[in-house]
C-alpha atoms as a PDB file:
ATOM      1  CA  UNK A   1       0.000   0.000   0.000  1.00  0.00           C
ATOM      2  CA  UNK A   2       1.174   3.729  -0.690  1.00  0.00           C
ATOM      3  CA  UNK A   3       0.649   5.018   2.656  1.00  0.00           C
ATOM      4  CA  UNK A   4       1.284   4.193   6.120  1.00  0.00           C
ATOM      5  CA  UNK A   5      -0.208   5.521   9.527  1.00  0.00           C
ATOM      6  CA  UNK A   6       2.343   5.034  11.997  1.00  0.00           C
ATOM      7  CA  UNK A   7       1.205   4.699  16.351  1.00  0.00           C
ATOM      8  CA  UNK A   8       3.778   5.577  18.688  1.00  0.00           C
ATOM      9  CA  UNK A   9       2.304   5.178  22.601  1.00  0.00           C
ATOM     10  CA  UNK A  10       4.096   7.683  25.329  1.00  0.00           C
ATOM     11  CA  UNK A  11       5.798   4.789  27.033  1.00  0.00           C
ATOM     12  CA  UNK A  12       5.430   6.259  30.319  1.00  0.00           C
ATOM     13  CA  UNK A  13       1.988   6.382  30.548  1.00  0.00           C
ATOM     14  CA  UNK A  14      -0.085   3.856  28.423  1.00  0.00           C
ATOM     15  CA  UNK A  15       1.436   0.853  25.530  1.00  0.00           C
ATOM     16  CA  UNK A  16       0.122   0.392  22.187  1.00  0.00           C
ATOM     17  CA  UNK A  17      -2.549  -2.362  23.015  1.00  0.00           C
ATOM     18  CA  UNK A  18      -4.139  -5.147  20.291  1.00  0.00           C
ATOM     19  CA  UNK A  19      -7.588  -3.250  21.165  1.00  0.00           C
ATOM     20  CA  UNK A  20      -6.320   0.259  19.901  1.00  0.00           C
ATOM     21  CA  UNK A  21      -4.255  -0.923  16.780  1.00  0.00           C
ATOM     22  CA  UNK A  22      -7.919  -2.789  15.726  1.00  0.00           C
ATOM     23  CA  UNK A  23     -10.127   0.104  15.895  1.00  0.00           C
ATOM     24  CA  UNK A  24      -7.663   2.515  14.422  1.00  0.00           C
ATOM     25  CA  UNK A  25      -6.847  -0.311  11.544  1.00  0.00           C
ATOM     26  CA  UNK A  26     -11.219  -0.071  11.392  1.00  0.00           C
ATOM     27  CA  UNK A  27     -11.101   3.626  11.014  1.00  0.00           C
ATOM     28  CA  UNK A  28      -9.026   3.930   8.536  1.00  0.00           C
ATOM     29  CA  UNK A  29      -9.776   0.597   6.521  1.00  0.00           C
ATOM     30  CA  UNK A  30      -6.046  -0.469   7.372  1.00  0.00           C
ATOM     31  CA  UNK A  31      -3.865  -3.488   6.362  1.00  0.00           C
ATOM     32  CA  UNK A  32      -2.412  -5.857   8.727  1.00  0.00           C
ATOM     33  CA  UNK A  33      -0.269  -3.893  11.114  1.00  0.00           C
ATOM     34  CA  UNK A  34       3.334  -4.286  11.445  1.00  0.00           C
ATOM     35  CA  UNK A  35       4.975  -4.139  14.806  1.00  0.00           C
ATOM     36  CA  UNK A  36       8.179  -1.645  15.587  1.00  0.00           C
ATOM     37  CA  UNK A  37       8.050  -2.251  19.187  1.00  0.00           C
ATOM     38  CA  UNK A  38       6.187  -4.110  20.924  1.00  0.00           C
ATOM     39  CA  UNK A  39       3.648  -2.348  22.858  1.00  0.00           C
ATOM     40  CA  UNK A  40       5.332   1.048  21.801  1.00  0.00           C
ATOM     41  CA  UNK A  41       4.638   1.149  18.162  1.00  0.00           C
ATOM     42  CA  UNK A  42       3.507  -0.495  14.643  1.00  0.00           C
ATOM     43  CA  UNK A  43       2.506   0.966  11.104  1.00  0.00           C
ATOM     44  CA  UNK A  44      -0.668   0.144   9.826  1.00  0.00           C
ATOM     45  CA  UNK A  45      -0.351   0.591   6.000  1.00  0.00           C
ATOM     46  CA  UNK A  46      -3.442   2.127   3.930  1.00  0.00           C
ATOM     47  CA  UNK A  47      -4.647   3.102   0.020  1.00  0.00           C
ATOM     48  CA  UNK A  48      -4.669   6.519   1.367  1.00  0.00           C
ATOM     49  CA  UNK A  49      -3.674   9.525   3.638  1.00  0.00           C
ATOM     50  CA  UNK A  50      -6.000   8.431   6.721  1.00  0.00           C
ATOM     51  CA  UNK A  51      -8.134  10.726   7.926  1.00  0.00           C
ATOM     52  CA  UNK A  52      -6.636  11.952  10.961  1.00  0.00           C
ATOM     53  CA  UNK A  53      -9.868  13.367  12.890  1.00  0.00           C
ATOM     54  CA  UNK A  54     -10.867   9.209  12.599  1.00  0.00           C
ATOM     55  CA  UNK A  55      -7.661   8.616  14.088  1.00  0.00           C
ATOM     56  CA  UNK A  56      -7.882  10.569  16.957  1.00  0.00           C
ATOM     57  CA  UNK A  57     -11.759   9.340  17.594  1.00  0.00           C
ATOM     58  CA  UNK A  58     -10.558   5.394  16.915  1.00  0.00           C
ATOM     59  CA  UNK A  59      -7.576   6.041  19.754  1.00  0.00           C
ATOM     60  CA  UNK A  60     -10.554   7.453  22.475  1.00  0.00           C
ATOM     61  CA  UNK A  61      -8.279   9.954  24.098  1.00  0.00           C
ATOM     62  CA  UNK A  62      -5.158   7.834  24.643  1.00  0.00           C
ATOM     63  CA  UNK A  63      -1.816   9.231  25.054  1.00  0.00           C
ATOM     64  CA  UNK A  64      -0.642   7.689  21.948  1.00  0.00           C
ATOM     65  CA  UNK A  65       0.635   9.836  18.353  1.00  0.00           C
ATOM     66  CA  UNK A  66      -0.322   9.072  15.309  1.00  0.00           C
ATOM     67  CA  UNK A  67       1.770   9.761  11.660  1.00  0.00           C
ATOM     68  CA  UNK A  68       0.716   9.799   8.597  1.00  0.00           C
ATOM     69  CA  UNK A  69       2.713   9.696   5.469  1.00  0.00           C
ATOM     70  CA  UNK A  70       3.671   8.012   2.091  1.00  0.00           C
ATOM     71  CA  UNK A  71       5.273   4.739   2.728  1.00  0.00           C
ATOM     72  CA  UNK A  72       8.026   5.740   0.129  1.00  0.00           C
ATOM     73  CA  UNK A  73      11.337   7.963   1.413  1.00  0.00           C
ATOM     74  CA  UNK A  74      10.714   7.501   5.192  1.00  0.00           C
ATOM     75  CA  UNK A  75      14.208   7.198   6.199  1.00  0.00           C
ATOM     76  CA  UNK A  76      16.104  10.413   6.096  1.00  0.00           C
ATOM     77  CA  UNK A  77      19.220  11.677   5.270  1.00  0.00           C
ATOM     78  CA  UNK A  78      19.561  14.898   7.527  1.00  0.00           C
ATOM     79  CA  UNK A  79      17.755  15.772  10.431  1.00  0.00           C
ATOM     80  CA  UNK A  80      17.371  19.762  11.652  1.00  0.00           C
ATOM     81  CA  UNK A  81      16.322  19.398  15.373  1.00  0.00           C
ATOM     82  CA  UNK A  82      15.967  22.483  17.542  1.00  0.00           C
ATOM     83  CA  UNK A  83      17.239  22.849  20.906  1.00  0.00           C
ATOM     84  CA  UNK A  84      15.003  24.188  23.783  1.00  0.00           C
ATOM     85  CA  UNK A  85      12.028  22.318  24.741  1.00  0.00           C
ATOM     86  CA  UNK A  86      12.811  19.644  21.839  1.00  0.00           C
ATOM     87  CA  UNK A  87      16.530  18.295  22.394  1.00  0.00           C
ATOM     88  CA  UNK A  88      16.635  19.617  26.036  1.00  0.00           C
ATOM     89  CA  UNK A  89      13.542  19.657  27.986  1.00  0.00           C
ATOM     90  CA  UNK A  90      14.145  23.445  29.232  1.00  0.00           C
ATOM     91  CA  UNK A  91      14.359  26.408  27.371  1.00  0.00           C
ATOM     92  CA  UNK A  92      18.230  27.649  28.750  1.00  0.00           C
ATOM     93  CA  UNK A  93      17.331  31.324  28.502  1.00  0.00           C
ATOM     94  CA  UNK A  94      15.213  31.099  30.954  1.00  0.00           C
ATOM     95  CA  UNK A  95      16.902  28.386  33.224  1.00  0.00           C
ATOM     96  CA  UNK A  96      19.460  31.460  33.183  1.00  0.00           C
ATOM     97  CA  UNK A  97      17.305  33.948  34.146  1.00  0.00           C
ATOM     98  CA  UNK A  98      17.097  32.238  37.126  1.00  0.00           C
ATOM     99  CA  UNK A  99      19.899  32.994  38.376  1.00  0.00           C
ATOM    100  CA  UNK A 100      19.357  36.756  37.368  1.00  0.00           C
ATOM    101  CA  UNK A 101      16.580  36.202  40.003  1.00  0.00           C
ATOM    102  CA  UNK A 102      14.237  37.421  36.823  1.00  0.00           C
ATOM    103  CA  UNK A 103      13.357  33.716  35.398  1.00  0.00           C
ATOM    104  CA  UNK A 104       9.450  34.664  35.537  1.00  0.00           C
ATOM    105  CA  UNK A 105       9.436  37.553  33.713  1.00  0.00           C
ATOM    106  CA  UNK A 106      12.159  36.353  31.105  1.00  0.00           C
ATOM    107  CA  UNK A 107       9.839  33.014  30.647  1.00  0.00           C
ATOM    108  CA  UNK A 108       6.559  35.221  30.239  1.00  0.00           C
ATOM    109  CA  UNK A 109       8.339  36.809  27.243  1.00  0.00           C
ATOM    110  CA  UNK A 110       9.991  33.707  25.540  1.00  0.00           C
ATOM    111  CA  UNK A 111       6.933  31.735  25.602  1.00  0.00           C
ATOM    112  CA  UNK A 112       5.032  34.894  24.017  1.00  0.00           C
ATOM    113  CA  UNK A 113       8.132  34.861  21.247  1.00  0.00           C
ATOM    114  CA  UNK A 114       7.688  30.906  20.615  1.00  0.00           C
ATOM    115  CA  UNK A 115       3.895  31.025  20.577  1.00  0.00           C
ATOM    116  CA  UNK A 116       4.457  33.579  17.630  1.00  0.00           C
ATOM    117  CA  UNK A 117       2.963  36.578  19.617  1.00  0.00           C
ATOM    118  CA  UNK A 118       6.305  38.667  19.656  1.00  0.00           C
ATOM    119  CA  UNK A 119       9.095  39.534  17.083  1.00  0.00           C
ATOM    120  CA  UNK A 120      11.429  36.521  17.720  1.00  0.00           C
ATOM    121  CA  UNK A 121      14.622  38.998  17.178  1.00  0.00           C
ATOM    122  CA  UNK A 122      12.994  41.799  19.280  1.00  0.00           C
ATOM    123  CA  UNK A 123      12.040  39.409  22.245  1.00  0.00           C
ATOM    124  CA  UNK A 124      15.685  38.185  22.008  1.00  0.00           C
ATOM    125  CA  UNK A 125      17.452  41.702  21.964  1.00  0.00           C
ATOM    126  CA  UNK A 126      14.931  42.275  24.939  1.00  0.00           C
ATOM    127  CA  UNK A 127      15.931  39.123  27.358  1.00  0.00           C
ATOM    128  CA  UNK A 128      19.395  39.439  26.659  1.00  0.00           C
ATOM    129  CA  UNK A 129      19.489  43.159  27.821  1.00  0.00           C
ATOM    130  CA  UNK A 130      18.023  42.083  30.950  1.00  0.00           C
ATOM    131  CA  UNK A 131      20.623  39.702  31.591  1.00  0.00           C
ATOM    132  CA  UNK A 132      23.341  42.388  31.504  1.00  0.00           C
ATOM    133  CA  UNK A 133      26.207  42.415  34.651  1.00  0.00           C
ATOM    134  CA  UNK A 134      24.490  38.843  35.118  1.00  0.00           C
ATOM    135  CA  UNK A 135      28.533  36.252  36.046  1.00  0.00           C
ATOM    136  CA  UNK A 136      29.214  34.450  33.443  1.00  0.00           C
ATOM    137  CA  UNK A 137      29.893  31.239  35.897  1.00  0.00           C
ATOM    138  CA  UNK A 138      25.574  31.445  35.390  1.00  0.00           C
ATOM    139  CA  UNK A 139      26.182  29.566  32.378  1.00  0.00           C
ATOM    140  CA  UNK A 140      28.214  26.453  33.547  1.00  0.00           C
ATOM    141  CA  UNK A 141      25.517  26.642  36.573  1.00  0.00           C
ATOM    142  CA  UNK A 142      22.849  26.283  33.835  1.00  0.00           C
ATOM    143  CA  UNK A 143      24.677  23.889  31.670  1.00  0.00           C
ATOM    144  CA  UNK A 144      24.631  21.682  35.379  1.00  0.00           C
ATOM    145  CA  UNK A 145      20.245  21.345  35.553  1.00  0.00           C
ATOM    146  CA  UNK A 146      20.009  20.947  31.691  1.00  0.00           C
ATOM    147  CA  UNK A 147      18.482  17.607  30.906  1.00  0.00           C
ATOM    148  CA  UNK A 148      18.314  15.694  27.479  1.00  0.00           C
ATOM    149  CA  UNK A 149      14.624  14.997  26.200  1.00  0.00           C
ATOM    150  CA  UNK A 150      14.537  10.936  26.792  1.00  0.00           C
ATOM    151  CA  UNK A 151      14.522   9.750  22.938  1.00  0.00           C
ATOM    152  CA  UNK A 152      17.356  12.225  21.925  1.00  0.00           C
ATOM    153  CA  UNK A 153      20.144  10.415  22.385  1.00  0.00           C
ATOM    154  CA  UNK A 154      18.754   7.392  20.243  1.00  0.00           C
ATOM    155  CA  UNK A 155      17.439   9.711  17.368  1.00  0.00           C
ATOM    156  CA  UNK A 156      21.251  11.067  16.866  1.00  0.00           C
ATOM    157  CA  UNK A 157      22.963   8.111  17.215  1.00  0.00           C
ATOM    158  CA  UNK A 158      20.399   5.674  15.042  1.00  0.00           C
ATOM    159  CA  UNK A 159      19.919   8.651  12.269  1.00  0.00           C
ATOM    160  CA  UNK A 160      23.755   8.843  12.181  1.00  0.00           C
ATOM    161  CA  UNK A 161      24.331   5.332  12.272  1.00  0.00           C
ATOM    162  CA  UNK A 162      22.449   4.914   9.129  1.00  0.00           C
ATOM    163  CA  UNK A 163      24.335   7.479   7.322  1.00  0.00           C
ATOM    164  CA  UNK A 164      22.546  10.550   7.925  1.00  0.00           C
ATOM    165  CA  UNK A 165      23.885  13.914   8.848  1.00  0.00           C
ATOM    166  CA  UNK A 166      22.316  15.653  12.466  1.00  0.00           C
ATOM    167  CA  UNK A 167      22.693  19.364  12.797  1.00  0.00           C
ATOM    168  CA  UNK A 168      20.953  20.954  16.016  1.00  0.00           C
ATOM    169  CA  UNK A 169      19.916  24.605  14.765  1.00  0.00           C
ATOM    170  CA  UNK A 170      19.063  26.995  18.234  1.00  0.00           C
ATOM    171  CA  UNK A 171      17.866  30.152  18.632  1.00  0.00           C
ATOM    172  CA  UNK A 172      19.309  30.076  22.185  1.00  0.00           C
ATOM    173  CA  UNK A 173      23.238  30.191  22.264  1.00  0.00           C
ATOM    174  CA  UNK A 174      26.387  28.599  21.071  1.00  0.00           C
ATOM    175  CA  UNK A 175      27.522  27.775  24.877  1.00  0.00           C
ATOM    176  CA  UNK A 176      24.853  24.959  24.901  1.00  0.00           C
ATOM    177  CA  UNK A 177      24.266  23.993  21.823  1.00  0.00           C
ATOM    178  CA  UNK A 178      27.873  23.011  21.189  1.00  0.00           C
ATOM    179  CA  UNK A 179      27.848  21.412  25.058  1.00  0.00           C
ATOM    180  CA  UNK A 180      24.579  19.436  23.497  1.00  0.00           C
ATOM    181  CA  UNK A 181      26.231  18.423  20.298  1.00  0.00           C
ATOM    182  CA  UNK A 182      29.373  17.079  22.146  1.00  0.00           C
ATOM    183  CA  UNK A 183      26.882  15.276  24.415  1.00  0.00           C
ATOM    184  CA  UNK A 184      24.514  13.587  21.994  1.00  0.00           C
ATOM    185  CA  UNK A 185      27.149  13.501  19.311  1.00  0.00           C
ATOM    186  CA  UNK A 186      25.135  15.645  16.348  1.00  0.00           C
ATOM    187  CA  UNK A 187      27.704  16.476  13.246  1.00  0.00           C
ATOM    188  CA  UNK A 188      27.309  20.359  13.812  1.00  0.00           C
ATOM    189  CA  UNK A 189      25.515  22.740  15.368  1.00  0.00           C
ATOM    190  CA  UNK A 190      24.278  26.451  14.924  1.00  0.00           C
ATOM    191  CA  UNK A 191      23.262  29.027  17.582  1.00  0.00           C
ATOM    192  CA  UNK A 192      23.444  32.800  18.803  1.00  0.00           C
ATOM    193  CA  UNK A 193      26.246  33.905  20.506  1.00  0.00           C
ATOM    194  CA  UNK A 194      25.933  35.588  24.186  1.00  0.00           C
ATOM    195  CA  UNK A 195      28.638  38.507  24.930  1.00  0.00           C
ATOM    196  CA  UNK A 196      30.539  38.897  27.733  1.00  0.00           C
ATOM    197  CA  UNK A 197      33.936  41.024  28.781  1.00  0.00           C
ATOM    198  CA  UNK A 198      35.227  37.809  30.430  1.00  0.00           C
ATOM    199  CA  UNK A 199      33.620  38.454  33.691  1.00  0.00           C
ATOM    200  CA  UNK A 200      29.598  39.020  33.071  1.00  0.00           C
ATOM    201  CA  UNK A 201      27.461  38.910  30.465  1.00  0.00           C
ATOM    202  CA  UNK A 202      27.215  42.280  28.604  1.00  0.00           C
ATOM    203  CA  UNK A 203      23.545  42.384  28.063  1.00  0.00           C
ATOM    204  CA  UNK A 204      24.334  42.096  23.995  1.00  0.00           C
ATOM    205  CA  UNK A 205      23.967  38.901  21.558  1.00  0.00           C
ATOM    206  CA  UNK A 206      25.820  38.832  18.210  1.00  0.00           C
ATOM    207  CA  UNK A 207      24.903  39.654  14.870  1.00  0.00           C
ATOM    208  CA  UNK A 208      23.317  38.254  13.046  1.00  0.00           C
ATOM    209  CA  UNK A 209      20.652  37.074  14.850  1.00  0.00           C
ATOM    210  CA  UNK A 210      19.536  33.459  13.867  1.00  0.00           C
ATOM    211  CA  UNK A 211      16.346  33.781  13.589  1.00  0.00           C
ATOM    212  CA  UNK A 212      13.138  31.783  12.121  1.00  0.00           C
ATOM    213  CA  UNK A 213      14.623  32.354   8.287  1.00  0.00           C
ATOM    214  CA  UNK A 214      18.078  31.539   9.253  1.00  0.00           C
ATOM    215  CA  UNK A 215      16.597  28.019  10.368  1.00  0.00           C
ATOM    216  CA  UNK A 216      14.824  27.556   7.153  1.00  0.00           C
ATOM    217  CA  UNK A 217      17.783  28.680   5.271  1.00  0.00           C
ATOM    218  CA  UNK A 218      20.019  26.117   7.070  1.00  0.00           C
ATOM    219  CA  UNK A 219      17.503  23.359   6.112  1.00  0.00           C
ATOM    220  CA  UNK A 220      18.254  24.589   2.890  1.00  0.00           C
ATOM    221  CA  UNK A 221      22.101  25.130   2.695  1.00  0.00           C
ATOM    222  CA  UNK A 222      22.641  21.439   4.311  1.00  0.00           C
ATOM    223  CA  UNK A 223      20.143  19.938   2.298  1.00  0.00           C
ATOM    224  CA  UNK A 224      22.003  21.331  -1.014  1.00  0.00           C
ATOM    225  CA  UNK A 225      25.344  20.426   0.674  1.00  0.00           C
ATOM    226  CA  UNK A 226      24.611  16.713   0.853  1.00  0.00           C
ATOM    227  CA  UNK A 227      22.962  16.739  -2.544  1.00  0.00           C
ATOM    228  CA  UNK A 228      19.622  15.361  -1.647  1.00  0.00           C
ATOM    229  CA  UNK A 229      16.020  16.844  -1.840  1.00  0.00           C
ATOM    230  CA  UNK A 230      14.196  18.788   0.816  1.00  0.00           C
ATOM    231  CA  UNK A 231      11.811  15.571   0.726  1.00  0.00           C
ATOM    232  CA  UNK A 232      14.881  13.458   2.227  1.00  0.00           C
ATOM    233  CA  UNK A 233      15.027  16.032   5.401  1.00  0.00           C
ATOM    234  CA  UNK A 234      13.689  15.996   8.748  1.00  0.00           C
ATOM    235  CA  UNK A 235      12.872  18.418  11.271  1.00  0.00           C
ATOM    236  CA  UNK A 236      11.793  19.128  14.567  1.00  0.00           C
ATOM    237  CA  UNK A 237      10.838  22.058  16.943  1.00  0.00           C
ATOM    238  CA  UNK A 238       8.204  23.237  19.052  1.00  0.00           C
ATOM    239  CA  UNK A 239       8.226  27.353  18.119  1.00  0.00           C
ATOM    240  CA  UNK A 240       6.961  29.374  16.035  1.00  0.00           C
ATOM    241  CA  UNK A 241      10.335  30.251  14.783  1.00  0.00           C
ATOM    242  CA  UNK A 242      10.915  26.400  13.427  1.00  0.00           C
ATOM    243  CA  UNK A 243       7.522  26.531  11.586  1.00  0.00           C
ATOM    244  CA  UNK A 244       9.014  27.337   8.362  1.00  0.00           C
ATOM    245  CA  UNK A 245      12.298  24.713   8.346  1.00  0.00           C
ATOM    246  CA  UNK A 246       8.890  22.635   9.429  1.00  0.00           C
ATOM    247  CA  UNK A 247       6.763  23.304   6.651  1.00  0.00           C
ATOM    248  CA  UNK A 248       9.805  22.553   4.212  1.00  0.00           C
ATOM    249  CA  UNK A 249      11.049  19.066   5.358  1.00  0.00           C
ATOM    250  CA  UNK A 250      10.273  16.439   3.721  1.00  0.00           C
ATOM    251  CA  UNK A 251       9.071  15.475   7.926  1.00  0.00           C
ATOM    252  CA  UNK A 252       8.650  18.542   9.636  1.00  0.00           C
ATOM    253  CA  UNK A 253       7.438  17.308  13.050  1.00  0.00           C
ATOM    254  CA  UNK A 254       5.916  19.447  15.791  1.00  0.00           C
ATOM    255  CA  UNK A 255       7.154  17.814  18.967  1.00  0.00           C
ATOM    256  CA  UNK A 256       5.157  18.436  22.440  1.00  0.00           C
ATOM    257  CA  UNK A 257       5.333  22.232  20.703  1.00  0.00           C
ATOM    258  CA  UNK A 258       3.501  25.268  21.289  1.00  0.00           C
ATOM    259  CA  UNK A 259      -0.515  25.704  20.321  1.00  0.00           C
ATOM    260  CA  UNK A 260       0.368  27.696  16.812  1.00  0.00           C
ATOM    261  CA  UNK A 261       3.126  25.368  15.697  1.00  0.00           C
ATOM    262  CA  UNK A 262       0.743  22.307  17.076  1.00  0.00           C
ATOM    263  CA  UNK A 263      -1.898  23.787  14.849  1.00  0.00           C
ATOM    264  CA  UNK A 264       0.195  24.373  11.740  1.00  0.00           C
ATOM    265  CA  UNK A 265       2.337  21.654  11.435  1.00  0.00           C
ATOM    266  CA  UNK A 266       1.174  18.628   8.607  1.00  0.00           C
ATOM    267  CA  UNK A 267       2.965  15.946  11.953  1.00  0.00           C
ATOM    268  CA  UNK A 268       2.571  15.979  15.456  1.00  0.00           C
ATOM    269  CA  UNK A 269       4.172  14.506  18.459  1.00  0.00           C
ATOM    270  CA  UNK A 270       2.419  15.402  21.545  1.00  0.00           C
ATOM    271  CA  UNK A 271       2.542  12.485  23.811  1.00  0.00           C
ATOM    272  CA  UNK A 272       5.454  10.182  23.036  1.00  0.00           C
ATOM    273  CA  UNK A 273       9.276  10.976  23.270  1.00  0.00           C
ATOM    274  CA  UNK A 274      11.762  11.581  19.976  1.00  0.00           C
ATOM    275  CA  UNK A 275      12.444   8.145  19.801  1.00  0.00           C
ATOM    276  CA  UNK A 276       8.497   8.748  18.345  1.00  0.00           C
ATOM    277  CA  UNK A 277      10.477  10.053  14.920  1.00  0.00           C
ATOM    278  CA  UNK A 278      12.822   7.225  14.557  1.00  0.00           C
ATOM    279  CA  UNK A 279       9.305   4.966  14.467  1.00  0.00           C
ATOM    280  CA  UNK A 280       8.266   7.419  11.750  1.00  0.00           C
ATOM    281  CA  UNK A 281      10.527   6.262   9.908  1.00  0.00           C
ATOM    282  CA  UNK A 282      10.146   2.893  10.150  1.00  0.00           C
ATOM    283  CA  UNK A 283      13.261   2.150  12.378  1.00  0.00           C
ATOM    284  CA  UNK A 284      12.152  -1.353  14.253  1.00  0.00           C
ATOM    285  CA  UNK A 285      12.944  -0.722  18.345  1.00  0.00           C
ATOM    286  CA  UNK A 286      16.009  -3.661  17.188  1.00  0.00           C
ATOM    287  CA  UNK A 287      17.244  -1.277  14.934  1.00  0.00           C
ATOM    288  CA  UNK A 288      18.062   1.813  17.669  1.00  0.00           C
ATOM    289  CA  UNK A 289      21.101   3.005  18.230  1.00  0.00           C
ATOM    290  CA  UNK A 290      22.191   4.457  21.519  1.00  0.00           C
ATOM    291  CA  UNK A 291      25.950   5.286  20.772  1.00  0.00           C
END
């Protein structure tokens, strides 16, 4: 069949049961399923795109995701992931804030910004600034309560494994994004850059900002760099400023993200973890890498 609706459970609160798979397969007239992992997730394939209002009725509320795409190209050969709230489950701005003693305030404006309410450059400018004669030391502090969204490690490793190049694009800042790409072991990475006169942070990010179009234009330059089409790229954010790098990838997914970029995006992951895009795919759980 042409198509294929992929379920992916959140493991930490429900598994993909016979029951669900069967009224789901009903829904959307459905061949025999295929287990990925078991309990966790299995592709049902189908003559058609299923209708994804069905979907959500057949799965009666469950925490469990549902994909659906063309069964041909799944696997791809670069993957754009963005940092805060996707890769890390924090956004480090304001995790740095906190330390300012201003983390409230900073967090009302950045989740404004990623909700696509403010000017993503202007609400930058704005945060930074309030950050100014904040120690530097703040960021190792920072670095310290970061922790990695559980999936993230096995979505680098497995995607790189299988030849493909990972690139983590941020509009946060270089001093985490190259701590996370030395953690998780992504190819390269992309960020802003916080100044500082060696002893605090001067209130001031570099130029040029990256910004939503930067992110698309990455997608873009990468994309052209390994010779392959935009339809052999995947991406994943949760803001409004990865909804265009979204809309361009050949799997632009909208992971756990905010209610614009929820609404917009053509794939959503809103209960499982990122191993959720390795399934999407069609990685089997033998298949996942770890290192």
């Amino acid at each position: 069949m042409p198509y294929v609706l992929t379920l992916i459970a959140d493991r930490a609160r429900t598994s993909l049961d016979e029951a669900a798979i069967t009224r789901v397969r009903a829904a959307i007239r459905g061949g025999e399923p295929e287990t990925l992992s078991a309990a966790e997730a299995a592709d049902i394939p189908c003559t058609a795109l299923p209708d994804m209002e069905a979907v959500r009725t057949a799965l009666e509320g469950l925490p469990i995701d549902a994909i659906g795409q063309s069964a041909e190209g799944r696997r791809k050969s670069l993957l754009l992931a963005d940092m805060d709230s996707t890769i890390v489950a924090a956004e480090t701005l304001d995790e740095l804030a906190d330390f300012a003693g201003i983390k409230e305030k900073i967090a009302a404006i950045t989740a404004r910004a990623m909700n696509g309410e403010l000017d993503f450059t202007a609400a930058l400018r704005e945060r930074v600034g309030m950050l100014k004669g904040l120690a530097v030391d703040a960021l190792d502090k920072t670095w310290q309560r970061v922790r990695i969204t559980p999936g993230a490690r096995e979505l680098v490793a497995t995607m790189r494994a299988n030849g493909a190049l990972t690139a983590l694009v941020s509009g946060g800042f270089t001093f985490f994004t190259g701590r996370v790409t030395a953690e998780l072991g992504f190819d390269l990475h992309h960020a802003n850059t916080l100044l500082d006169d060696g002893t605090a942070l001067t209130g001031a990010v570099g130029e040029p900002i990256l910004d939503r179009d930067t992110k698309l234009r990455t997608l873009i330059e990468l994309a052209e760099r390994r010779k392959i089409s935009l339809a052999d790229t995947l991406a994943v954010g949760d803001g409004a400023n990865d909804l265009d790098m979204l809309a361009q990838a050949g799997l632009g997914v909208a992971f756990h993200a905010r209610p614009i970029v929820a609404a917009s995006a053509r794939v959503r992951v809103d209960f499982a973890d990122l191993r959720a895009l390795l399934f999407a795919q069609g990685y089997r759980a033998e298949e996942i890498r770890t290192a």
